[in-house]
Each structure stands twice: as C-alpha cells, then as structure tokens.
PDB file of N, CA and C in Angstrom:
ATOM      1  N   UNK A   1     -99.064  75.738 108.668  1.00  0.00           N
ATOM      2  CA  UNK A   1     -99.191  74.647 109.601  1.00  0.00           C
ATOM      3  C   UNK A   1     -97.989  74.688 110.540  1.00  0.00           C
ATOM      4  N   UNK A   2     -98.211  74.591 111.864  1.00  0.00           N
ATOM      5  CA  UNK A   2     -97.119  74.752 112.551  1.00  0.00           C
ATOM      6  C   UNK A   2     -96.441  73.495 112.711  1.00  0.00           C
ATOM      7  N   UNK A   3     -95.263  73.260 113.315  1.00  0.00           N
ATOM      8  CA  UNK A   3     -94.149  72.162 113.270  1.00  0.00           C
ATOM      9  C   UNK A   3     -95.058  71.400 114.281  1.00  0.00           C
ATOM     10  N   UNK A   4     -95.734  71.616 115.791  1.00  0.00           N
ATOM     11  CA  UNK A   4     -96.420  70.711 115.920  1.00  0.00           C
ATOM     12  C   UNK A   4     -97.524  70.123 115.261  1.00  0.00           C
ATOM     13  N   UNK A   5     -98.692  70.810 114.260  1.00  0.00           N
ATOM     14  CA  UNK A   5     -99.128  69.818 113.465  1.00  0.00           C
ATOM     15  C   UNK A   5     -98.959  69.129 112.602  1.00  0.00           C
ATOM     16  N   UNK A   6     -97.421  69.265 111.799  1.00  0.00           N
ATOM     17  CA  UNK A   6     -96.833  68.605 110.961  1.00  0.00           C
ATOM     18  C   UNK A   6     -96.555  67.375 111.192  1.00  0.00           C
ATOM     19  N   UNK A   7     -96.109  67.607 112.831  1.00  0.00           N
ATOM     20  CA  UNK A   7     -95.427  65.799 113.324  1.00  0.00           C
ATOM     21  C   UNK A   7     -96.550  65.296 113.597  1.00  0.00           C
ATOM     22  N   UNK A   8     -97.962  65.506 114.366  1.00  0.00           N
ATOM     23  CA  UNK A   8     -99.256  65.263 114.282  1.00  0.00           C
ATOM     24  C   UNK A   8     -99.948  64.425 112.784  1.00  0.00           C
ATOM     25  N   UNK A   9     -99.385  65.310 111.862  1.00  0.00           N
ATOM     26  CA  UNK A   9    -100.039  64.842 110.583  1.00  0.00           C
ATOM     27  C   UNK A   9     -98.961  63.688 109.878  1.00  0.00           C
ATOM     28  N   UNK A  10     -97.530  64.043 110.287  1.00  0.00           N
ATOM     29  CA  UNK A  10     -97.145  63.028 110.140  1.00  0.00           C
ATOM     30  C   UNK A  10     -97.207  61.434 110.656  1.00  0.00           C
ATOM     31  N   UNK A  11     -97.541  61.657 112.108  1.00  0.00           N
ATOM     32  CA  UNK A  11     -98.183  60.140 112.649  1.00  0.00           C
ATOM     33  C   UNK A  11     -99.355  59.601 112.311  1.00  0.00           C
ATOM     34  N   UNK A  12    -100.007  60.516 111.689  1.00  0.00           N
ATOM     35  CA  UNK A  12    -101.573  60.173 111.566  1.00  0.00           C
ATOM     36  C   UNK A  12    -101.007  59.197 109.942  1.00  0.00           C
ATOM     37  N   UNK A  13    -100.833  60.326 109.204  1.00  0.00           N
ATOM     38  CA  UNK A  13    -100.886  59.593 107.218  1.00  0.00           C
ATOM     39  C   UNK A  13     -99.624  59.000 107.274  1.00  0.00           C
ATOM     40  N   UNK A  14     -99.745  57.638 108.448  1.00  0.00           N
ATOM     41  CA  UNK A  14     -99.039  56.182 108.075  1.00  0.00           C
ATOM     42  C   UNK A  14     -99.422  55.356 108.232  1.00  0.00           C
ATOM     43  N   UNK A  15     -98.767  54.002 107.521  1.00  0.00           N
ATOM     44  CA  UNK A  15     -99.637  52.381 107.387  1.00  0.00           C
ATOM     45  C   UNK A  15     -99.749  52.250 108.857  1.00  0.00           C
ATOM     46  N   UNK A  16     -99.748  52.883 109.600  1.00  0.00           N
ATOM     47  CA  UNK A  16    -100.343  52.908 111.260  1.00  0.00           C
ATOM     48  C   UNK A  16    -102.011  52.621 110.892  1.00  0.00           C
ATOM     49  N   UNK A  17    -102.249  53.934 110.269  1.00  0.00           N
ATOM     50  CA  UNK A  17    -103.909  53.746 110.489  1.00  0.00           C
ATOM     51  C   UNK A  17    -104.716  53.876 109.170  1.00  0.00           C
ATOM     52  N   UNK A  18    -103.867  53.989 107.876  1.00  0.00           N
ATOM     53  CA  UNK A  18    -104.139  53.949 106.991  1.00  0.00           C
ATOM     54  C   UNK A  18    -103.155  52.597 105.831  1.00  0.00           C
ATOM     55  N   UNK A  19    -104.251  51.680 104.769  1.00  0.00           N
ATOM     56  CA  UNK A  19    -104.206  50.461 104.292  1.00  0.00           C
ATOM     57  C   UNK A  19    -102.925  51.515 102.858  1.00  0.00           C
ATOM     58  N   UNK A  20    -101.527  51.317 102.394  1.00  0.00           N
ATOM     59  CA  UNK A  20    -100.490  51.105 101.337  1.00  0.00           C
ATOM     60  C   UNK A  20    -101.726  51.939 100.171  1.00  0.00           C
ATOM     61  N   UNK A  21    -102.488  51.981  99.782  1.00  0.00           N
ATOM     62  CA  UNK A  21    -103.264  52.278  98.578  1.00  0.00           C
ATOM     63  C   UNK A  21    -104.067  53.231  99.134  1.00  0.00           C
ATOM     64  N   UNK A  22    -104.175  53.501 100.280  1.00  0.00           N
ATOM     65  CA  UNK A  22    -105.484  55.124 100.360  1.00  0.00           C
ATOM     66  C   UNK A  22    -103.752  56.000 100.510  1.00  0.00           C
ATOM     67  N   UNK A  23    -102.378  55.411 101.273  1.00  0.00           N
ATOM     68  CA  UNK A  23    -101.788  56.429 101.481  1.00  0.00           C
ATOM     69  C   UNK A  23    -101.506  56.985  99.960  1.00  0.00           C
ATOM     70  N   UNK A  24    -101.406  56.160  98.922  1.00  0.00           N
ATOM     71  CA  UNK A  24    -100.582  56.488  97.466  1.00  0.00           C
ATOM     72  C   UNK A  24    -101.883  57.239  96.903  1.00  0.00           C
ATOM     73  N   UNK A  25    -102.789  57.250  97.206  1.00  0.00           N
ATOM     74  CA  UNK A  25    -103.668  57.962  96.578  1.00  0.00           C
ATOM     75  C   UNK A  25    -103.888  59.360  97.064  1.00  0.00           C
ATOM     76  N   UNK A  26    -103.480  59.366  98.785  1.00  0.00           N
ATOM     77  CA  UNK A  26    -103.386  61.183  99.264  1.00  0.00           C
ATOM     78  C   UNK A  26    -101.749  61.389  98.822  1.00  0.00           C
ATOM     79  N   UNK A  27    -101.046  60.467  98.451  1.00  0.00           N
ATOM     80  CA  UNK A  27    -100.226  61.496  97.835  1.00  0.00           C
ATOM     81  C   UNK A  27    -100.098  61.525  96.693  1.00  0.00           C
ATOM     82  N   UNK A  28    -100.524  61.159  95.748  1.00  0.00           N
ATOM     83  CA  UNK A  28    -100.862  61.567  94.127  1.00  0.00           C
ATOM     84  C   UNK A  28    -101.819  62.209  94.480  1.00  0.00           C
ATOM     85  N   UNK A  29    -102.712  62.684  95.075  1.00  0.00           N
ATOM     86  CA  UNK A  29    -103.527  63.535  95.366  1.00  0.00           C
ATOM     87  C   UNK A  29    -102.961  65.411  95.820  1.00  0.00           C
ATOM     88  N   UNK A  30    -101.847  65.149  96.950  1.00  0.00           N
ATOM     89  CA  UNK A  30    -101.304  65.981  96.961  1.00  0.00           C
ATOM     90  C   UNK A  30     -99.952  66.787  96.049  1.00  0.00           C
ATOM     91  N   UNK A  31     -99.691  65.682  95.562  1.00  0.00           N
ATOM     92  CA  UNK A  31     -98.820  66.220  94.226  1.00  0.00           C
ATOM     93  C   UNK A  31     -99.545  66.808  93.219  1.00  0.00           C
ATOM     94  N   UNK A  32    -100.877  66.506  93.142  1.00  0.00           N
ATOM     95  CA  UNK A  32    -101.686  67.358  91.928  1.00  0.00           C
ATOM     96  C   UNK A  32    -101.700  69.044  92.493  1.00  0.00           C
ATOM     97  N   UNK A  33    -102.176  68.786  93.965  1.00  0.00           N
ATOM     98  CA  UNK A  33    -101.714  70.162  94.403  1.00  0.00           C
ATOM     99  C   UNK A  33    -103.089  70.459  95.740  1.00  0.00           C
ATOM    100  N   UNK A  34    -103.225  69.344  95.390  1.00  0.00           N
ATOM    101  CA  UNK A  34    -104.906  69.371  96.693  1.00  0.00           C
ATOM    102  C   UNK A  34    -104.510  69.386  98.125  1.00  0.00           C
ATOM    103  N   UNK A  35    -104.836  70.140  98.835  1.00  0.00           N
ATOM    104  CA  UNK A  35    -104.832  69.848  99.833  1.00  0.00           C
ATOM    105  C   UNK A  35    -104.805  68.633 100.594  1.00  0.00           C
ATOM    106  N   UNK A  36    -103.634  68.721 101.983  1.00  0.00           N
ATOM    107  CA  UNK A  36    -103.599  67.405 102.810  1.00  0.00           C
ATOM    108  C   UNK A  36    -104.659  67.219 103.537  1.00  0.00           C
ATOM    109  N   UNK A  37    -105.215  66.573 103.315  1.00  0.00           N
ATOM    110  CA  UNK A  37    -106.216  65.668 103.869  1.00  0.00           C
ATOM    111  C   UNK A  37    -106.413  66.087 105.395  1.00  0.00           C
ATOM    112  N   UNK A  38    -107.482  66.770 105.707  1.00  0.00           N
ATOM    113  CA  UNK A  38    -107.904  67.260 107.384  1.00  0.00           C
ATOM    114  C   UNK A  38    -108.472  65.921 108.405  1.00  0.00           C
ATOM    115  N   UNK A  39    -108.572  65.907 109.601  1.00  0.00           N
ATOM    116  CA  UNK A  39    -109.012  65.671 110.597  1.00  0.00           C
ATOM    117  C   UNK A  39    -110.057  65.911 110.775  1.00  0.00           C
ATOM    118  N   UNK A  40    -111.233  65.551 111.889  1.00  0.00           N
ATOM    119  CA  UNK A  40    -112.548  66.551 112.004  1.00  0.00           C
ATOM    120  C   UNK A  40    -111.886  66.616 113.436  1.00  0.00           C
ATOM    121  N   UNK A  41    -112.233  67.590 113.896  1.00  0.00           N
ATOM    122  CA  UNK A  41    -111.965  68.277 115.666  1.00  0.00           C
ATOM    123  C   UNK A  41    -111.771  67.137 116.686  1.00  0.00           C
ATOM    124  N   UNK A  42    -112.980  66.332 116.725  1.00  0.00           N
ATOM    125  CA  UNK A  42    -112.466  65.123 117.305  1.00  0.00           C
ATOM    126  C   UNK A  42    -111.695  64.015 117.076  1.00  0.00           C
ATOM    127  N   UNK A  43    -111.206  64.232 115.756  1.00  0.00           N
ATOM    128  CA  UNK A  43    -110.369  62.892 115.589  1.00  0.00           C
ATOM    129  C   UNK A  43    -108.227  63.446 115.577  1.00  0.00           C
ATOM    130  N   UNK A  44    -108.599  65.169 115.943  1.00  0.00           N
ATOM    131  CA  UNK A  44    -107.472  65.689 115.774  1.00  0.00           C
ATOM    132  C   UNK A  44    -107.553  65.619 117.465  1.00  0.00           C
ATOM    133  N   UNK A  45    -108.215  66.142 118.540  1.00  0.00           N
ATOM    134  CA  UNK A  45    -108.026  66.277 119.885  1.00  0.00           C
ATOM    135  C   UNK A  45    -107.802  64.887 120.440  1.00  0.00           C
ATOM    136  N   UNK A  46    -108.255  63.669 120.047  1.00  0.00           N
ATOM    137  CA  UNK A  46    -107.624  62.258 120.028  1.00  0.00           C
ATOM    138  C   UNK A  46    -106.242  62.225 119.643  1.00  0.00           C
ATOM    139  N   UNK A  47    -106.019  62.487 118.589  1.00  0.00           N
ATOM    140  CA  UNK A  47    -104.399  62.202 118.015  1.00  0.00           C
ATOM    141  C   UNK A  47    -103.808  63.634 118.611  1.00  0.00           C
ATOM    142  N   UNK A  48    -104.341  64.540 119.090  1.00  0.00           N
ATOM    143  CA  UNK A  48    -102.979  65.468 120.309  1.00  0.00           C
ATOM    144  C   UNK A  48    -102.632  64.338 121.210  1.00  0.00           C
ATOM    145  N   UNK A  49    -104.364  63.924 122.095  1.00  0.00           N
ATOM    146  CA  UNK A  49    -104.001  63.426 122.817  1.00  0.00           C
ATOM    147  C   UNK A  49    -102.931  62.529 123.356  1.00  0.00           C
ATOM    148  N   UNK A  50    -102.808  61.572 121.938  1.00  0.00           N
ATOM    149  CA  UNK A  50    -102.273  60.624 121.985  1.00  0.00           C
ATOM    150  C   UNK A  50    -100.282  60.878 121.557  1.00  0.00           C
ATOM    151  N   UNK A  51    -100.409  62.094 120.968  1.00  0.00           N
ATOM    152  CA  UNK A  51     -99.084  61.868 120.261  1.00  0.00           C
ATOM    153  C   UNK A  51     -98.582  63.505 120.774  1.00  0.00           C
ATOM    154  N   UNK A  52     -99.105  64.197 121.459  1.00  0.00           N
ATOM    155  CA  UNK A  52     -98.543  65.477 121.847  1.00  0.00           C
ATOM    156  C   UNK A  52     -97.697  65.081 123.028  1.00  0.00           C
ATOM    157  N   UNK A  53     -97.520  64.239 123.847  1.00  0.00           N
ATOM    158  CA  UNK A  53     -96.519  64.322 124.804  1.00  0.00           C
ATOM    159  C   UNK A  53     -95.291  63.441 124.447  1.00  0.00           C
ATOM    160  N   UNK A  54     -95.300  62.767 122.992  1.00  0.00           N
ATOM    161  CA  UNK A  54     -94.008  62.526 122.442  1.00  0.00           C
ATOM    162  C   UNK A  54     -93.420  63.624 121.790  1.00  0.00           C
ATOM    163  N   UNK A  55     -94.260  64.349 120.263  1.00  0.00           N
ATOM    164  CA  UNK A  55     -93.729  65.784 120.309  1.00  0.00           C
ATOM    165  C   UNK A  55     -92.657  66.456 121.419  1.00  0.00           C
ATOM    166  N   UNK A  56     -93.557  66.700 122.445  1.00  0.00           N
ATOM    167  CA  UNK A  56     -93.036  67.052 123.551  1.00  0.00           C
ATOM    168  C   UNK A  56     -91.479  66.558 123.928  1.00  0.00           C
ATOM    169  N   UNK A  57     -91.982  65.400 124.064  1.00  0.00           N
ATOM    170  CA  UNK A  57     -90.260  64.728 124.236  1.00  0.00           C
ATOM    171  C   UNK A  57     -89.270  65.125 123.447  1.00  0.00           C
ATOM    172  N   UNK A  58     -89.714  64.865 122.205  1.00  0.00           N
ATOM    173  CA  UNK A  58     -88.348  65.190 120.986  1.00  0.00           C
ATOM    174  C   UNK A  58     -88.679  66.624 121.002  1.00  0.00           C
ATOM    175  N   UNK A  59     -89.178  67.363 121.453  1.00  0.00           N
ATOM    176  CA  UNK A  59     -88.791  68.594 121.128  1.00  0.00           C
ATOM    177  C   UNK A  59     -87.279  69.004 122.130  1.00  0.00           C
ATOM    178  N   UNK A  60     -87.961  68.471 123.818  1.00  0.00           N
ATOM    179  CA  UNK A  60     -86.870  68.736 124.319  1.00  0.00           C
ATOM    180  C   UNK A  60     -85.344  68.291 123.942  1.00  0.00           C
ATOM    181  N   UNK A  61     -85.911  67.124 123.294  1.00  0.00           N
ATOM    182  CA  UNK A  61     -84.307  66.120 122.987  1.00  0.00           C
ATOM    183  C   UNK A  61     -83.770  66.741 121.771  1.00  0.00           C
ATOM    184  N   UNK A  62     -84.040  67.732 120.909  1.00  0.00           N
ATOM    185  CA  UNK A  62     -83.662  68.416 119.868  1.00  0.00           C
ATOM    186  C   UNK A  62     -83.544  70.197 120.282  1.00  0.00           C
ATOM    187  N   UNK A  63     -83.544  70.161 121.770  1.00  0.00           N
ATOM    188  CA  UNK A  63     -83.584  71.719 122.167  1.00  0.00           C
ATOM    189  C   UNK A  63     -84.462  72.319 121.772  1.00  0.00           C
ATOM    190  N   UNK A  64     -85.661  72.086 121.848  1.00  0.00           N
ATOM    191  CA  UNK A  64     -86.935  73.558 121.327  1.00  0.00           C
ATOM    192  C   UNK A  64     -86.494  73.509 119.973  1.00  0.00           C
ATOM    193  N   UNK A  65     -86.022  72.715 119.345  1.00  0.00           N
ATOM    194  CA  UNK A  65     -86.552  72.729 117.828  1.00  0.00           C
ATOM    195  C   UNK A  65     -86.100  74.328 117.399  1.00  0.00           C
ATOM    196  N   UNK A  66     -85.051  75.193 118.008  1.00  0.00           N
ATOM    197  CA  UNK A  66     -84.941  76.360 117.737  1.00  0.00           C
ATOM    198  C   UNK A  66     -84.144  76.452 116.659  1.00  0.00           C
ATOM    199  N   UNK A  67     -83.529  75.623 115.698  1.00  0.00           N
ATOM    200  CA  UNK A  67     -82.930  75.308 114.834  1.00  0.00           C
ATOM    201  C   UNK A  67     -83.580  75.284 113.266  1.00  0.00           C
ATOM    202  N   UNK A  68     -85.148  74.777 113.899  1.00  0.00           N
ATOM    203  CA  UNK A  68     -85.546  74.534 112.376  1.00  0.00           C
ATOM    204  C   UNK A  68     -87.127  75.736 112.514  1.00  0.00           C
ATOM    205  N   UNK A  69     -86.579  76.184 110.902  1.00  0.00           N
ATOM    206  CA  UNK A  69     -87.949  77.079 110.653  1.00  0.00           C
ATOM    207  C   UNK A  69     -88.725  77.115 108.847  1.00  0.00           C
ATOM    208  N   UNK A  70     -89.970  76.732 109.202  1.00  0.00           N
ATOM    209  CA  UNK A  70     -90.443  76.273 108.064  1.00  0.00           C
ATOM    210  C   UNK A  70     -89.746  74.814 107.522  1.00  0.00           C
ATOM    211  N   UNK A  71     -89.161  73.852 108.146  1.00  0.00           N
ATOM    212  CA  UNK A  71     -89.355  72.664 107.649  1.00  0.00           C
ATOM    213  C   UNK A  71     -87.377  72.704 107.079  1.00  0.00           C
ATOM    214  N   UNK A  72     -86.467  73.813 107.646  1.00  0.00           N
ATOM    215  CA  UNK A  72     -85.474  73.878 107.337  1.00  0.00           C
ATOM    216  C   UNK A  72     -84.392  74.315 108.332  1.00  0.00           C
ATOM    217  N   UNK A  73     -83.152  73.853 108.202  1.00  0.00           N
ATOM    218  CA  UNK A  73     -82.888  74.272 109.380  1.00  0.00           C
ATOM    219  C   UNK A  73     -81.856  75.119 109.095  1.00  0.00           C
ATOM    220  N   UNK A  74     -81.537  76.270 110.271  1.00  0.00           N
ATOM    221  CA  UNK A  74     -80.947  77.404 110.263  1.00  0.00           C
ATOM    222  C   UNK A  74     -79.449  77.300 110.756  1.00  0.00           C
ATOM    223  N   UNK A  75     -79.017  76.410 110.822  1.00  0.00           N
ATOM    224  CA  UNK A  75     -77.478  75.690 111.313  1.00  0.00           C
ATOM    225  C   UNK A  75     -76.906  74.632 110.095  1.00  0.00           C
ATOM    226  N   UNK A  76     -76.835  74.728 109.210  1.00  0.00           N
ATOM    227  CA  UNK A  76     -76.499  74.080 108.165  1.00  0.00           C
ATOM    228  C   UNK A  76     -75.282  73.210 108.452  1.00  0.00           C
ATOM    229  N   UNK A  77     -74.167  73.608 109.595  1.00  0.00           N
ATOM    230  CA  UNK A  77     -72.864  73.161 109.182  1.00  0.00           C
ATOM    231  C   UNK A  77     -73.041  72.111 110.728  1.00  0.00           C
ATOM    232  N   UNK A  78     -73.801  72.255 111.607  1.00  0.00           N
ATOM    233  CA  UNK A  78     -74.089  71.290 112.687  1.00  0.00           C
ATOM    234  C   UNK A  78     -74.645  69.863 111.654  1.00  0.00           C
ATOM    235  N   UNK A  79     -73.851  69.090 112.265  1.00  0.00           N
ATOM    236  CA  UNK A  79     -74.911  67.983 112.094  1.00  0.00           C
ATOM    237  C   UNK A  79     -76.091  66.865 113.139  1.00  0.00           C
ATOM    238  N   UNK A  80     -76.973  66.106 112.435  1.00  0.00           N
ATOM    239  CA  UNK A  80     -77.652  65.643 113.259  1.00  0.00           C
ATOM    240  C   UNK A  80     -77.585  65.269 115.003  1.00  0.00           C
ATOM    241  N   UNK A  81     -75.996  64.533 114.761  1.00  0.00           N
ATOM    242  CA  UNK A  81     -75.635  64.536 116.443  1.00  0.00           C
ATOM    243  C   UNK A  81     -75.483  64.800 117.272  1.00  0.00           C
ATOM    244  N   UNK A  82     -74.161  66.380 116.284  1.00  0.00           N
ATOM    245  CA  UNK A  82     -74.294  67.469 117.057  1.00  0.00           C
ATOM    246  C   UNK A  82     -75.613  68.185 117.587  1.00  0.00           C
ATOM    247  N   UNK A  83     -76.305  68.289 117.216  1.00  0.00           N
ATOM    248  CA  UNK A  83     -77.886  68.945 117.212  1.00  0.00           C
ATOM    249  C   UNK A  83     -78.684  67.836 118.363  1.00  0.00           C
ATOM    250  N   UNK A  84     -78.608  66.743 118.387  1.00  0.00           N
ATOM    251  CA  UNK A  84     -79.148  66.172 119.265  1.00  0.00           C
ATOM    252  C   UNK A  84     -78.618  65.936 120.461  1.00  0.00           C
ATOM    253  N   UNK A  85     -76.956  65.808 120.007  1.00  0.00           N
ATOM    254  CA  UNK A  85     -76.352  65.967 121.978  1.00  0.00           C
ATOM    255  C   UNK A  85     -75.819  67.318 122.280  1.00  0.00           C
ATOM    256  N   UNK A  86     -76.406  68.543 121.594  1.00  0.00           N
ATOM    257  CA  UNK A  86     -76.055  69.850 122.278  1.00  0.00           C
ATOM    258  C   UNK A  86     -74.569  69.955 122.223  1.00  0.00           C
ATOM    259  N   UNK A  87     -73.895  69.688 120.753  1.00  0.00           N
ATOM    260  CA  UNK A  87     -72.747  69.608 120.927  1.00  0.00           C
ATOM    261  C   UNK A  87     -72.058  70.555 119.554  1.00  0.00           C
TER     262      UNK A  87
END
C-alpha cells in the first residue's frame, strides 16, 4: 500500500465516518491478521477526491515525504521540527 493510500485509509477508519464499536471490531479484526477493510472504487475515488489535495499539502510541508519509507523514517537523529521546518 503506498504512503498515499495509507493517509487515505487513515482518514477514512475514523469516528469521522465510522460509530467507536465497528472501529474496535476492524481492529480486533485486523490483529487476528485479516485484512484492512477495502473501499469499493467509488467510495475510494470520493475519498481521493476529498482528501488527496490535503495529502498533497502535508506532503509538501514535510518535503516529499523523502524521509520516510515503508512507514519509517530514514533520518533517525532529525527530529519532527527539524523535518518540518527544513532545518
């Protein structure tokens, strides 16, 4: 899954649009080891719609995200601030 559908899937599986008890159940669901819970085509080209030009934003405001790969980041001794004011 790439880092943009991660932040995608992360806006989607919150008490945004899902009720405290379906979220605890996809994740005891995914701790068993099941797969995260999909989209159907149209309900994923809605939520680009809606949430790909913030992505966008924080990507620029974190520099192209060239820092982090696979969910880790490759600058260990920078910290957050540094990393966000290019410093």
């Amino acid at each position: 899954m790439s880092t943009e559908e991660q932040f995608i899937y992360s806006m989607v599986l919150s008490d945004h649009y899902f009720k405290a008890d379906t979220l605890e159940e996809i994740s005891r669901s995914m701790l068993r080891g099941d797969p995260m819970p999909r989209l159907s085509k149209e309900q994923e080209a809605e939520v680009r719609r809606q949430y790909l030009p913030e992505y966008k934003r924080m990507k620029e405001m974190l520099g192209g995200l060239s820092t982090v790969k696979q969910g880790r980041t490759t600058d260990k001794k920078r910290g957050i601030w540094s990393r966000i004011l290019g410093r």
